[in-house]
Every structure is written in C-alpha cells, then in structure tokens.
N, C-alpha and C. Protein backbone atom coordinates (compact mmCIF):
# COMPACT_ATOMS: atom_id res chain seq x y z
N UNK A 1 11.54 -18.48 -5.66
CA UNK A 1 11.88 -18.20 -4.26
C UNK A 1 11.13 -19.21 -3.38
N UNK A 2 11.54 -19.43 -2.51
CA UNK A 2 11.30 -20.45 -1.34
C UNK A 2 10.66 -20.21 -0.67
N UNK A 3 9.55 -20.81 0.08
CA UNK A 3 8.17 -20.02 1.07
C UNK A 3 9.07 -20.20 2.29
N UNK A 4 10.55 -20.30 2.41
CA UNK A 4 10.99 -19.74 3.55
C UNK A 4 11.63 -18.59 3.43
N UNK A 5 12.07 -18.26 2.43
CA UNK A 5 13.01 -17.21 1.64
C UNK A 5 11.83 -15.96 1.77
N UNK A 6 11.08 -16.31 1.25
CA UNK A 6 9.63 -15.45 1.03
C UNK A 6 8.89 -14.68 2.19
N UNK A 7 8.72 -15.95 3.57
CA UNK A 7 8.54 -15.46 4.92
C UNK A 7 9.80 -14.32 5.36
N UNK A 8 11.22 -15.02 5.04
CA UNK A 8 12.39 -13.94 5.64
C UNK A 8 11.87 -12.81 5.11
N UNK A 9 11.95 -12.52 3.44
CA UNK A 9 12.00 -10.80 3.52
C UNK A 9 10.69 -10.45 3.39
N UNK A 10 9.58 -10.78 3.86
CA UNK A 10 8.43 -10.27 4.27
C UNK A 10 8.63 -10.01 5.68
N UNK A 11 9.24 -10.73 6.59
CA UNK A 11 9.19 -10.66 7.72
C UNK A 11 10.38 -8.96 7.82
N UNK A 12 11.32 -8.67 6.92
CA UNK A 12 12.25 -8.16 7.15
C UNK A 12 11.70 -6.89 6.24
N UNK A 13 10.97 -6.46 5.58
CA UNK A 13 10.04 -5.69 5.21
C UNK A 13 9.46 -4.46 6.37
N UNK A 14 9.59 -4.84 7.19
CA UNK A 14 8.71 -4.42 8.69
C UNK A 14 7.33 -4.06 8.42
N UNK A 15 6.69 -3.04 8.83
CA UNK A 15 5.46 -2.54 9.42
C UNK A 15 5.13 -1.85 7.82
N UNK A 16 4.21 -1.69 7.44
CA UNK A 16 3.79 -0.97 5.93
C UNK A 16 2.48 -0.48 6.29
N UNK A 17 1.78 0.90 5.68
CA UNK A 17 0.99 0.92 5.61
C UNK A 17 0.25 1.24 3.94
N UNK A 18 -1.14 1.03 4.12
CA UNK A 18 -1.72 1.50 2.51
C UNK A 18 -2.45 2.55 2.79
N UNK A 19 -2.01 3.85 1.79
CA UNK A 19 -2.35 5.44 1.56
C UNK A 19 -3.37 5.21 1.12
N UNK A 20 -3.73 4.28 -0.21
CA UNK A 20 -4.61 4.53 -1.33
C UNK A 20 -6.33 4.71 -0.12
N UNK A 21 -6.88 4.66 -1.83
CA UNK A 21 -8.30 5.13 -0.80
C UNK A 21 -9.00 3.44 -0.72
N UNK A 22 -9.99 3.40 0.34
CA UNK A 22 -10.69 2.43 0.74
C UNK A 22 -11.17 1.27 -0.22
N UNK A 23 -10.68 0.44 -0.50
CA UNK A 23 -11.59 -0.71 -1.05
C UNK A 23 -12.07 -1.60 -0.68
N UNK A 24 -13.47 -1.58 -0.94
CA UNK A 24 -13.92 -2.69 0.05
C UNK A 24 -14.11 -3.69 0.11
N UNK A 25 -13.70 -4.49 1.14
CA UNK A 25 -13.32 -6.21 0.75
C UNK A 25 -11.79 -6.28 0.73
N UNK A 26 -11.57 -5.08 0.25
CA UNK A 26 -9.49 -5.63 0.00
C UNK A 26 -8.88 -4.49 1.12
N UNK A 27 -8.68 -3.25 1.28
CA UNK A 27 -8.51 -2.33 1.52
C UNK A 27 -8.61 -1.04 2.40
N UNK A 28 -8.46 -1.20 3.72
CA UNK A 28 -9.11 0.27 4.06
C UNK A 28 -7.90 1.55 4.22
N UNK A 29 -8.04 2.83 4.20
CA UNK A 29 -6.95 3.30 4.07
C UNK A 29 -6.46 3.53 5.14
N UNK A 30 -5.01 3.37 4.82
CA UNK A 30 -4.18 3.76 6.49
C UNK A 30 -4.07 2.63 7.63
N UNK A 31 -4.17 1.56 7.00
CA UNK A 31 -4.23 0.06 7.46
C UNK A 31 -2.78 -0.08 7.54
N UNK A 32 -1.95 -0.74 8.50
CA UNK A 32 -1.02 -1.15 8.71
C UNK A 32 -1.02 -3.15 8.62
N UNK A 33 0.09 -2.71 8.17
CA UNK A 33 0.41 -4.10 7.52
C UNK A 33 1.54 -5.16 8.07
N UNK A 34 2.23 -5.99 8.82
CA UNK A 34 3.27 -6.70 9.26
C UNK A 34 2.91 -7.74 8.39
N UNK A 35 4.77 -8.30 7.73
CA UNK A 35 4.70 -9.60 7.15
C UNK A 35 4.08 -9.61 5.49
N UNK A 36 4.03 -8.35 4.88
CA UNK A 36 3.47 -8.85 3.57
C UNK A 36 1.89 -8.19 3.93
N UNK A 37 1.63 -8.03 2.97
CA UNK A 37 0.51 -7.74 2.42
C UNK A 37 -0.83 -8.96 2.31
N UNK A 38 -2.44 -8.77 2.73
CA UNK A 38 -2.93 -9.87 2.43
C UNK A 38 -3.14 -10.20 1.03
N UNK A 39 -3.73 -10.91 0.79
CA UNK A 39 -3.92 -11.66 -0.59
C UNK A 39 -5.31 -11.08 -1.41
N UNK A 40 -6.17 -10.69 -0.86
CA UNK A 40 -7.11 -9.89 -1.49
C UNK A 40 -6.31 -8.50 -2.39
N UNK A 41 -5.23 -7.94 -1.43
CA UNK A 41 -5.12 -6.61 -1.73
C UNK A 41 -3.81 -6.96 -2.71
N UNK A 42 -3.08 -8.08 -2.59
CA UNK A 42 -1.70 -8.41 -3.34
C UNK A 42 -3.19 -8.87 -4.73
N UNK A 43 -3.84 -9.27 -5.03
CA UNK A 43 -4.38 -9.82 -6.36
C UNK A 43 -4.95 -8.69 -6.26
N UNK A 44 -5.36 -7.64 -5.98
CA UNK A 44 -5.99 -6.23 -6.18
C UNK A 44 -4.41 -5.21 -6.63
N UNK A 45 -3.62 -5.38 -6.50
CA UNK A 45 -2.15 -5.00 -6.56
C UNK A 45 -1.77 -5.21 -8.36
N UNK A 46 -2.04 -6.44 -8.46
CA UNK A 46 -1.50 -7.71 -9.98
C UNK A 46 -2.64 -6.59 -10.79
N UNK A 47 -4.21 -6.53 -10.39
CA UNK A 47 -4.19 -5.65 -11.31
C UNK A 47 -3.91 -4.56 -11.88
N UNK A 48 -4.20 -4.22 -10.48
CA UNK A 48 -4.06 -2.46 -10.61
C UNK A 48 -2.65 -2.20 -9.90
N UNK A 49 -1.18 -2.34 -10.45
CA UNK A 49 -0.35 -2.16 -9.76
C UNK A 49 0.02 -0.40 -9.38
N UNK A 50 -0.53 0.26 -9.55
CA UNK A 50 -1.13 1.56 -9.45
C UNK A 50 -0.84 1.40 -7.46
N UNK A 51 -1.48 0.55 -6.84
CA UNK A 51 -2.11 0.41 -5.50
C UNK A 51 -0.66 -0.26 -4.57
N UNK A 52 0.45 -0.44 -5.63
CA UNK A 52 1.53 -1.12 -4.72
C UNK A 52 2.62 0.47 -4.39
N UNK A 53 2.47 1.23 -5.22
CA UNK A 53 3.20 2.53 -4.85
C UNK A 53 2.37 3.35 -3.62
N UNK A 54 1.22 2.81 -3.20
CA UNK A 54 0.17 3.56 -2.16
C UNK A 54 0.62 2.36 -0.81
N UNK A 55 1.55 1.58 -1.00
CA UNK A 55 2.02 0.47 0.47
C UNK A 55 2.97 1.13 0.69
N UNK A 56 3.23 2.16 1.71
CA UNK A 56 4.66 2.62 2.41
C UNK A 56 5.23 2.04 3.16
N UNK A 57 6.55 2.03 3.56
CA UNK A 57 6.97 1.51 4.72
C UNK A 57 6.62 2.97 5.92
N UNK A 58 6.18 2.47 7.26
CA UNK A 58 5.84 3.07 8.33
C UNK A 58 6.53 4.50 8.58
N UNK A 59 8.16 4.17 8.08
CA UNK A 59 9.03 5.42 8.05
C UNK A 59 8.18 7.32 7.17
N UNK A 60 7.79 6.14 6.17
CA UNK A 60 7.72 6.92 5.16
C UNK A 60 5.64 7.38 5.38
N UNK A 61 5.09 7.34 6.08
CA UNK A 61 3.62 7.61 6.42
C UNK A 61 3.25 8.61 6.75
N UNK A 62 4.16 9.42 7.41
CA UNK A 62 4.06 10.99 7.59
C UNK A 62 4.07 11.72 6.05
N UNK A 63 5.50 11.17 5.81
CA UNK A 63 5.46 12.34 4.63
C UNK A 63 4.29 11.77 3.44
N UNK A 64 3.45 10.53 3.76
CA UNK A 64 2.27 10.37 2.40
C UNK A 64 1.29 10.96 2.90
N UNK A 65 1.05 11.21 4.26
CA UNK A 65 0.09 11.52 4.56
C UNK A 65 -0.06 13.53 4.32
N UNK A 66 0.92 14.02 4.50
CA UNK A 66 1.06 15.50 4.12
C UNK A 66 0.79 15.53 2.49
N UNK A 67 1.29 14.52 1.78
CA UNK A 67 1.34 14.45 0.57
C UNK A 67 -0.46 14.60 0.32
N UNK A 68 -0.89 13.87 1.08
CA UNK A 68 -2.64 13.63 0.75
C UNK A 68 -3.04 14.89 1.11
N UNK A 69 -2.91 15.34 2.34
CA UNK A 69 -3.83 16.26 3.21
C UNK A 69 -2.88 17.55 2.31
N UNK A 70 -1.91 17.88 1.46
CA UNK A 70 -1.97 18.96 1.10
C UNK A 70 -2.08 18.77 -0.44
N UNK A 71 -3.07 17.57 -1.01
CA UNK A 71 -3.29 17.53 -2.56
C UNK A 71 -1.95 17.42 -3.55
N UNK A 72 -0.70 17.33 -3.00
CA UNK A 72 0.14 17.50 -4.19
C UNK A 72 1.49 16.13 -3.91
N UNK A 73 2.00 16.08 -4.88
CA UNK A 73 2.99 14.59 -4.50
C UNK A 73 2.66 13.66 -5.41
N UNK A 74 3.55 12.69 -5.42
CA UNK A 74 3.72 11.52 -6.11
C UNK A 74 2.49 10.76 -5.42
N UNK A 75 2.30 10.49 -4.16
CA UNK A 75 1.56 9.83 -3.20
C UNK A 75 0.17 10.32 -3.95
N UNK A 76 0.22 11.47 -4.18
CA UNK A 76 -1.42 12.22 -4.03
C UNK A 76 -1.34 11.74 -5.70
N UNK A 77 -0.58 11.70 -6.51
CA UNK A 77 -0.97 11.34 -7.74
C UNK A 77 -1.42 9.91 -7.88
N UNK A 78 -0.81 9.39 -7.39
CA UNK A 78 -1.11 7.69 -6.92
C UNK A 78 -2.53 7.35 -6.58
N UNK A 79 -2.81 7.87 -5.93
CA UNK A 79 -4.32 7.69 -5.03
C UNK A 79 -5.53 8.37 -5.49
N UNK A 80 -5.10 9.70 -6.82
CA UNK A 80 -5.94 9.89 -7.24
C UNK A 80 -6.34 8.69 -8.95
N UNK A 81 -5.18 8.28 -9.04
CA UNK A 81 -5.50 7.30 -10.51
C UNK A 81 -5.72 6.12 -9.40
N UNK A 82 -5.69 5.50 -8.32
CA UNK A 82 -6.16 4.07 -7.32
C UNK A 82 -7.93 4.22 -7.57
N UNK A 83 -8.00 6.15 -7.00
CA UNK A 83 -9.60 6.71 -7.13
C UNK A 83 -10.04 6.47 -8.08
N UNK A 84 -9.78 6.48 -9.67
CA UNK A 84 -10.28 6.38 -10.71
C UNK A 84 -10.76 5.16 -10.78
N UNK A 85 -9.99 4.05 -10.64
CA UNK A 85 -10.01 2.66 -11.13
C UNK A 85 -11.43 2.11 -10.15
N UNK A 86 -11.65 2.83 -8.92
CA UNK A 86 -12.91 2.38 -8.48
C UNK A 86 -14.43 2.96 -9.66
C-alpha cells in the first residue's frame, strides 16, 4: 500500500479511542486517537495484538466503556488479558 493510500484510510478511519489499561510510554486509557494510531502503541499492538481489539471507533466507546464499568463483555475480556501481559 502506498503512504498515500495509507494516509486516505487512516484519515477515513475517524476518531478511535484505546479501552485497554494504561501503558506507560505507549498508552493511556481512553486516549483518543485521529489518523491512525501512534507508533509506540502500533509496535506495542505487533506484539501483543490482544491491544488492537481495545482501539474502538468513537461510535462504539460508550458501549466499551459499560462493558468495563460493569466487568463483563468481549471489551472487559480484552483488557483483562492487555492487564496480564503487563
């Protein structure tokens, strides 16, 4: 893919945020994102791709966030194996 191809559907991606829990240096939670993801947290991603199902699109932030604050969900399973890997 083409680093113009690449800018389009990052740019067309919209607003994202990350559920998972805090990492530091790459990560804080509930960080909103435009344009792609940075590069600390995309090579924190390659390993642990665990941490790319915890990037929502903005639509979808309510319902991860109920998912967290009431312990149960795909979201809440996500973030508790993101928790482990620290």
């Amino acid at each position: 893919m083409t680093a113009k191809k690449q800018a389009k559907s990052a740019a067309e991606e919209g607003t994202r945020a990350y559920c998972g829990p805090t990492i530091p240096g790459v990560a804080k939670q509930f960080t909103f994102y435009r344009g792609g993801v940075p590069e600390a947290l995309a090579e924190a991603q390659k390993q642990h791709p665990v941490l790319g199902g915890l990037i929502v699109p903005l639509e979808q932030l309510p319902e991860a966030m109920e998912q967290l604050r009431k312990k149960t969900g795909p979201i809440y399973a996500l973030y508790l194996k993101a928790q482990a890997r620290n």
